[in-house]
C-alpha atoms as a PDB file:
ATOM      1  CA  UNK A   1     -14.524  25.806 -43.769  1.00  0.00           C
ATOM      2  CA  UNK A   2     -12.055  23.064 -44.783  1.00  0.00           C
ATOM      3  CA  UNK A   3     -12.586  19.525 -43.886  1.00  0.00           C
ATOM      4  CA  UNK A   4     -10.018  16.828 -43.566  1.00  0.00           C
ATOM      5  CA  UNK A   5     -11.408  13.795 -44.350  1.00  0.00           C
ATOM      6  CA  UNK A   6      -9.475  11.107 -41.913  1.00  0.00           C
ATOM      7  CA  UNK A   7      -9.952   7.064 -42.216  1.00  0.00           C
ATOM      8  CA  UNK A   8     -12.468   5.545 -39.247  1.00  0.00           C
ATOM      9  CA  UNK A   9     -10.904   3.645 -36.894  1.00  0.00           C
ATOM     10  CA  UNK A  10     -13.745   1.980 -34.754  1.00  0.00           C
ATOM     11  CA  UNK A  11     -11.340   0.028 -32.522  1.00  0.00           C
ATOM     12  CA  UNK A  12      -8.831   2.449 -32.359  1.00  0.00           C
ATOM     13  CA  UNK A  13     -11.163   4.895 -29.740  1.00  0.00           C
ATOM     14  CA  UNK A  14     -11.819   1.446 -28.028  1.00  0.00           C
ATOM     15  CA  UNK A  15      -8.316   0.350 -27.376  1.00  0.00           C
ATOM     16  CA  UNK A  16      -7.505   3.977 -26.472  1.00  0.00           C
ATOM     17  CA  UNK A  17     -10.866   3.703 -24.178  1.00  0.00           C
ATOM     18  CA  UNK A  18      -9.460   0.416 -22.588  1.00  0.00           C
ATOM     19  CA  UNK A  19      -6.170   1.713 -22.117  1.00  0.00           C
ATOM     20  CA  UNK A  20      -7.707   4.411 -19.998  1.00  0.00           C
ATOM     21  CA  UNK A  21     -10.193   2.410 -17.701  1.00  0.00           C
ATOM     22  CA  UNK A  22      -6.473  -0.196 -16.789  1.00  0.00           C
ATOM     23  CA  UNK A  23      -5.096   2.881 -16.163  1.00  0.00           C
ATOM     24  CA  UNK A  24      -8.115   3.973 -13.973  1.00  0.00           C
ATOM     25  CA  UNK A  25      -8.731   1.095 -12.222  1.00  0.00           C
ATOM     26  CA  UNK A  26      -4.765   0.462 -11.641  1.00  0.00           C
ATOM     27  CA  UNK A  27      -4.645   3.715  -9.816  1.00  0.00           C
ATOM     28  CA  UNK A  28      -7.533   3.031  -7.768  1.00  0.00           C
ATOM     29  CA  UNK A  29      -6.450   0.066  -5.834  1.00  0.00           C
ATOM     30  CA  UNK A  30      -3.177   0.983  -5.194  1.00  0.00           C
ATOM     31  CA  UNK A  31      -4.851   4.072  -3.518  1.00  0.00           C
ATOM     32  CA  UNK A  32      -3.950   6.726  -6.131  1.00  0.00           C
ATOM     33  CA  UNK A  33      -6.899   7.703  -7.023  1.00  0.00           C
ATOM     34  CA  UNK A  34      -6.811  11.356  -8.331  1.00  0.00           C
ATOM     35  CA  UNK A  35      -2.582  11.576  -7.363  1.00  0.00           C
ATOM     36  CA  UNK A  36      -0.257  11.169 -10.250  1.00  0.00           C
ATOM     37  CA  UNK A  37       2.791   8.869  -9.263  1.00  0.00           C
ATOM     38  CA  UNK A  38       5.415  12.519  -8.885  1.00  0.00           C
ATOM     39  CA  UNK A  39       2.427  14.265  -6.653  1.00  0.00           C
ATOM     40  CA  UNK A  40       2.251  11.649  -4.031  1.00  0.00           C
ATOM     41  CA  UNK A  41       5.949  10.278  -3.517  1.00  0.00           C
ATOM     42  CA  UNK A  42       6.007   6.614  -3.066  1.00  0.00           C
ATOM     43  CA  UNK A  43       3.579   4.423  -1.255  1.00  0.00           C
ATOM     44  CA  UNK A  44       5.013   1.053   0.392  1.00  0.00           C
ATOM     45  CA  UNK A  45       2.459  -2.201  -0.767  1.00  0.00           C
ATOM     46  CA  UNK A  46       1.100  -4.082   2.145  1.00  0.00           C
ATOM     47  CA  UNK A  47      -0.027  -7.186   2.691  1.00  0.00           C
ATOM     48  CA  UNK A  48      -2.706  -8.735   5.405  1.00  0.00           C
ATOM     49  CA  UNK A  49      -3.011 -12.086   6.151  1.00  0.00           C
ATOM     50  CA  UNK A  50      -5.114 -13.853   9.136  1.00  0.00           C
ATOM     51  CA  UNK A  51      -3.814 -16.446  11.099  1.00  0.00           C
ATOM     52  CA  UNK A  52      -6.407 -18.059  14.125  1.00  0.00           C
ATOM     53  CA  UNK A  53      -4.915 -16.015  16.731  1.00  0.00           C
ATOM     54  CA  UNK A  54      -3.175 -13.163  14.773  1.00  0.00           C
ATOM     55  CA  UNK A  55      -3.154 -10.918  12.212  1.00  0.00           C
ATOM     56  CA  UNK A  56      -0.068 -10.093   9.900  1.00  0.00           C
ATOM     57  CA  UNK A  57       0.651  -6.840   8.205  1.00  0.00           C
ATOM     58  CA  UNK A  58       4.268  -6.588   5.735  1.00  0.00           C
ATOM     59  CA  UNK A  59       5.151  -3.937   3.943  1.00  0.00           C
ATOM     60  CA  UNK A  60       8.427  -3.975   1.505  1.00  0.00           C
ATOM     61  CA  UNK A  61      10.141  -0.420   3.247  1.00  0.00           C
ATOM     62  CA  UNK A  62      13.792  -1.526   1.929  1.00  0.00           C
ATOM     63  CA  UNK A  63      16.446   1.516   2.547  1.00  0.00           C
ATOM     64  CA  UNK A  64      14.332   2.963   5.641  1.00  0.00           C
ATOM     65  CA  UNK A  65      16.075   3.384   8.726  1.00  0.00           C
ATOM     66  CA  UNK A  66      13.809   1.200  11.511  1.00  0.00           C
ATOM     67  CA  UNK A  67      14.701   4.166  13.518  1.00  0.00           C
ATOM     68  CA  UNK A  68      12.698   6.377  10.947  1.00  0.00           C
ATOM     69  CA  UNK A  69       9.359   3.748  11.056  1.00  0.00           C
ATOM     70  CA  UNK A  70       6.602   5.263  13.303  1.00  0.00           C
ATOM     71  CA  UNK A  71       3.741   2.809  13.703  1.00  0.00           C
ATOM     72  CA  UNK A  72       0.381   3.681  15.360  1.00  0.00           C
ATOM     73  CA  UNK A  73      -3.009   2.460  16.512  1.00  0.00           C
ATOM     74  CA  UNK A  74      -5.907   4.320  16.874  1.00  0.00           C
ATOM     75  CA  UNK A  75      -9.044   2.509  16.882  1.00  0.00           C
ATOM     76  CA  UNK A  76      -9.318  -0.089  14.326  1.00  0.00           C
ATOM     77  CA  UNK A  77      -6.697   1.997  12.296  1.00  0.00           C
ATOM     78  CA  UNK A  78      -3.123   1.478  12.222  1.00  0.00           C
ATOM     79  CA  UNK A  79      -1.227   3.594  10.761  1.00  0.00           C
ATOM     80  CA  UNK A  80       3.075   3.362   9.163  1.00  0.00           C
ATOM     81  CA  UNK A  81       4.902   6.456   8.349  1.00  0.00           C
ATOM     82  CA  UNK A  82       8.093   6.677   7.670  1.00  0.00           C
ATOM     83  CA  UNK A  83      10.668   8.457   5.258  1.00  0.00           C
ATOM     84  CA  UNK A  84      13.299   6.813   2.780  1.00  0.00           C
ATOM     85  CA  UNK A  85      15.769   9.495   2.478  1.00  0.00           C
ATOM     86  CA  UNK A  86      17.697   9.790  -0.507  1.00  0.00           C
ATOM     87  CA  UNK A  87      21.139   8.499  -1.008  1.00  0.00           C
ATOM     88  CA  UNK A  88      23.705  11.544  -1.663  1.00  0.00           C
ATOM     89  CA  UNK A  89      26.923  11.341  -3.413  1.00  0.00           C
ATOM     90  CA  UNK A  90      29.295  13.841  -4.227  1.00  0.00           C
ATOM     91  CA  UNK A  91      29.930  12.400  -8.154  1.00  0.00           C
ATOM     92  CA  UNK A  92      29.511  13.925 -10.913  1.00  0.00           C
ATOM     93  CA  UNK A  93      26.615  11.616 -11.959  1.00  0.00           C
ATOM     94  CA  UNK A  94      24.597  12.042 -15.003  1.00  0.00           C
ATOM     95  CA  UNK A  95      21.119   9.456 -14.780  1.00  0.00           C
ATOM     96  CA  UNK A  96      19.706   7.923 -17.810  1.00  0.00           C
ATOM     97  CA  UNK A  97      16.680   6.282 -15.599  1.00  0.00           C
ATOM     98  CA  UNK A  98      15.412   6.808 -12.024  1.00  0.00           C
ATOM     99  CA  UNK A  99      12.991   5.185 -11.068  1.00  0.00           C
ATOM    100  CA  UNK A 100      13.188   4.359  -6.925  1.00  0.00           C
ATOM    101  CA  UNK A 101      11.152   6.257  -5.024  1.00  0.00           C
ATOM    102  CA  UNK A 102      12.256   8.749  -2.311  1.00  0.00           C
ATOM    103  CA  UNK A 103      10.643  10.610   0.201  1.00  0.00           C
ATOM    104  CA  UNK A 104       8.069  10.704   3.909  1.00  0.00           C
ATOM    105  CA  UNK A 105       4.718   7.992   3.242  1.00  0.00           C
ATOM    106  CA  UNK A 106       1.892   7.110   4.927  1.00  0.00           C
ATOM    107  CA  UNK A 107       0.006   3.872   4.844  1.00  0.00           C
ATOM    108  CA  UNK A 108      -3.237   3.629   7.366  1.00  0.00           C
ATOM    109  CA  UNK A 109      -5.559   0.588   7.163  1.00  0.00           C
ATOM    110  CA  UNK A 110      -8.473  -0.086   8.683  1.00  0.00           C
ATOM    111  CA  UNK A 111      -8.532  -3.621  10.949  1.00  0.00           C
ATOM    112  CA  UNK A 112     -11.223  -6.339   9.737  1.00  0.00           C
ATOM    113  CA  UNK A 113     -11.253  -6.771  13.779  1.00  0.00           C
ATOM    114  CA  UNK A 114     -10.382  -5.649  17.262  1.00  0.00           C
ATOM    115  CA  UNK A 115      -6.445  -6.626  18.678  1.00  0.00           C
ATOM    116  CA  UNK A 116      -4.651  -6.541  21.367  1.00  0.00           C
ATOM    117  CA  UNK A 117      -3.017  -3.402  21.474  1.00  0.00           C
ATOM    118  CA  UNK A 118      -0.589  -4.416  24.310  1.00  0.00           C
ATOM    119  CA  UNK A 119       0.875  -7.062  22.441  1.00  0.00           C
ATOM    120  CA  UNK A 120       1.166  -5.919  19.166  1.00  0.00           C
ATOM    121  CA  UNK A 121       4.489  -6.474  18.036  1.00  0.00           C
ATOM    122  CA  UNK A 122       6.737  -5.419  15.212  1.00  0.00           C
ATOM    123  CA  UNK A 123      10.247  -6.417  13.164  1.00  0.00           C
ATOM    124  CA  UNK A 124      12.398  -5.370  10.003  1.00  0.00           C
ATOM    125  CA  UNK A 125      14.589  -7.653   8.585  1.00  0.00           C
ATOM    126  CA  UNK A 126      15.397  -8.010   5.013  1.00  0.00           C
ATOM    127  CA  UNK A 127      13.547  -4.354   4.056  1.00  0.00           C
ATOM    128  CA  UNK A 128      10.221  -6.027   5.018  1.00  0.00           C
ATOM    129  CA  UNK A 129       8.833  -4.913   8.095  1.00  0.00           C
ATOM    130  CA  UNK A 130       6.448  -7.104   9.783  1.00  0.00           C
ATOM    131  CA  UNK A 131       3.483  -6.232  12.419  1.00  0.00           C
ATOM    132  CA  UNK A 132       2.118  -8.928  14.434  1.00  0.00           C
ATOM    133  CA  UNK A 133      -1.696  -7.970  15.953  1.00  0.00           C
ATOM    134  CA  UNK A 134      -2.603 -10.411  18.155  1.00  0.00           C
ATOM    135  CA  UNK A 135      -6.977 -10.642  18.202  1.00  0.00           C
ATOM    136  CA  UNK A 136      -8.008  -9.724  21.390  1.00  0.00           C
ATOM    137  CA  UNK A 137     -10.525 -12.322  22.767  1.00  0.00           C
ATOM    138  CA  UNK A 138     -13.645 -10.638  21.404  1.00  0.00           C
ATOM    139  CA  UNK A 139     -12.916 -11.563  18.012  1.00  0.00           C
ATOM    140  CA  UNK A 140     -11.895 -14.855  17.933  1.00  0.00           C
ATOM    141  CA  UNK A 141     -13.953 -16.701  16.805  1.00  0.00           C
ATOM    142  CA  UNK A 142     -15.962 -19.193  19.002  1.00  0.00           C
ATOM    143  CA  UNK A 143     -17.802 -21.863  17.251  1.00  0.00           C
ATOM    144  CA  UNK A 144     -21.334 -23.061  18.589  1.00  0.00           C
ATOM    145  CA  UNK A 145     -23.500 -25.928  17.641  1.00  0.00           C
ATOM    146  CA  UNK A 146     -26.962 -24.292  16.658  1.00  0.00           C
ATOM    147  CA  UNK A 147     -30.258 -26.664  16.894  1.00  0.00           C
ATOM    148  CA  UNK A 148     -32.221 -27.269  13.882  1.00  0.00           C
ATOM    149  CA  UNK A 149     -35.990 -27.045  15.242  1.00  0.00           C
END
């Protein structure tokens, strides 16, 4: 049996370690968990924001057709799907880095409350589509003066 003595490097495993939990925790809150980046295509961001009467919902979806956005409610879900469909040319080209994203996506988030489905409204401008869910009356909220006994 030969051994190869090698130098110890305590923080070496630990930076390594550290590395691996960013990487981790990176993949679980932009919803990759368990889906390397070329398994699962490309996954617009969102962003949700509360206003007294609405709620807002943007996504960055630059280079996809409005014609190819399908949004849906079910529920308290709403769901985008959509496809950004790659650009083809008939050069010769020969890529040194690629690094958009191409392909169908799905993005489905649950509502912190109940709309109005009727007058949900939606627009794209810029490559940042925008979804307007006005709160349906049950979940405003009312405030009420309580009585201290």
């Amino acid at each position: 049996m030969t051994g190869e003595l090698k130098p110890w490097r305590p923080f070496g495993s630990i930076a390594s370690l550290r590395r691996d939990m960013d990487h981790l925790w990176d993949r679980f809150f932009t919803g990759n968990v368990g889906i390397t980046p070329w398994e699962k295509g490309w996954v617009p961001s969102l962003d949700v924001s509360e206003t007294k009467d609405t709620l807002i919902v943007k996504t960055e979806i630059a280079g996809v057709d409005p014609k190819e956005i399908d949004i849906t409610i079910r529920g308290d879900v709403l769901t985008i799907k959509g496809e950004k469909k790659e650009e083809k040319e008939e050069k010769e080209e020969s890529y040194h880095l690629m690094e958009r994203r191409y392909g169908a996506f799905s993005r489905s988030l649950q509502l912190p409350m109940a709309v109005d489905e009727k007058k949900i409204k939606a627009n794209y401008k810029n490559g940042v589509l925008k979804i307007t869910l006005p709160k349906s009356q049950k979940s405003k909220a009312k405030t009420a003066k309580i009585k201290i006994e």
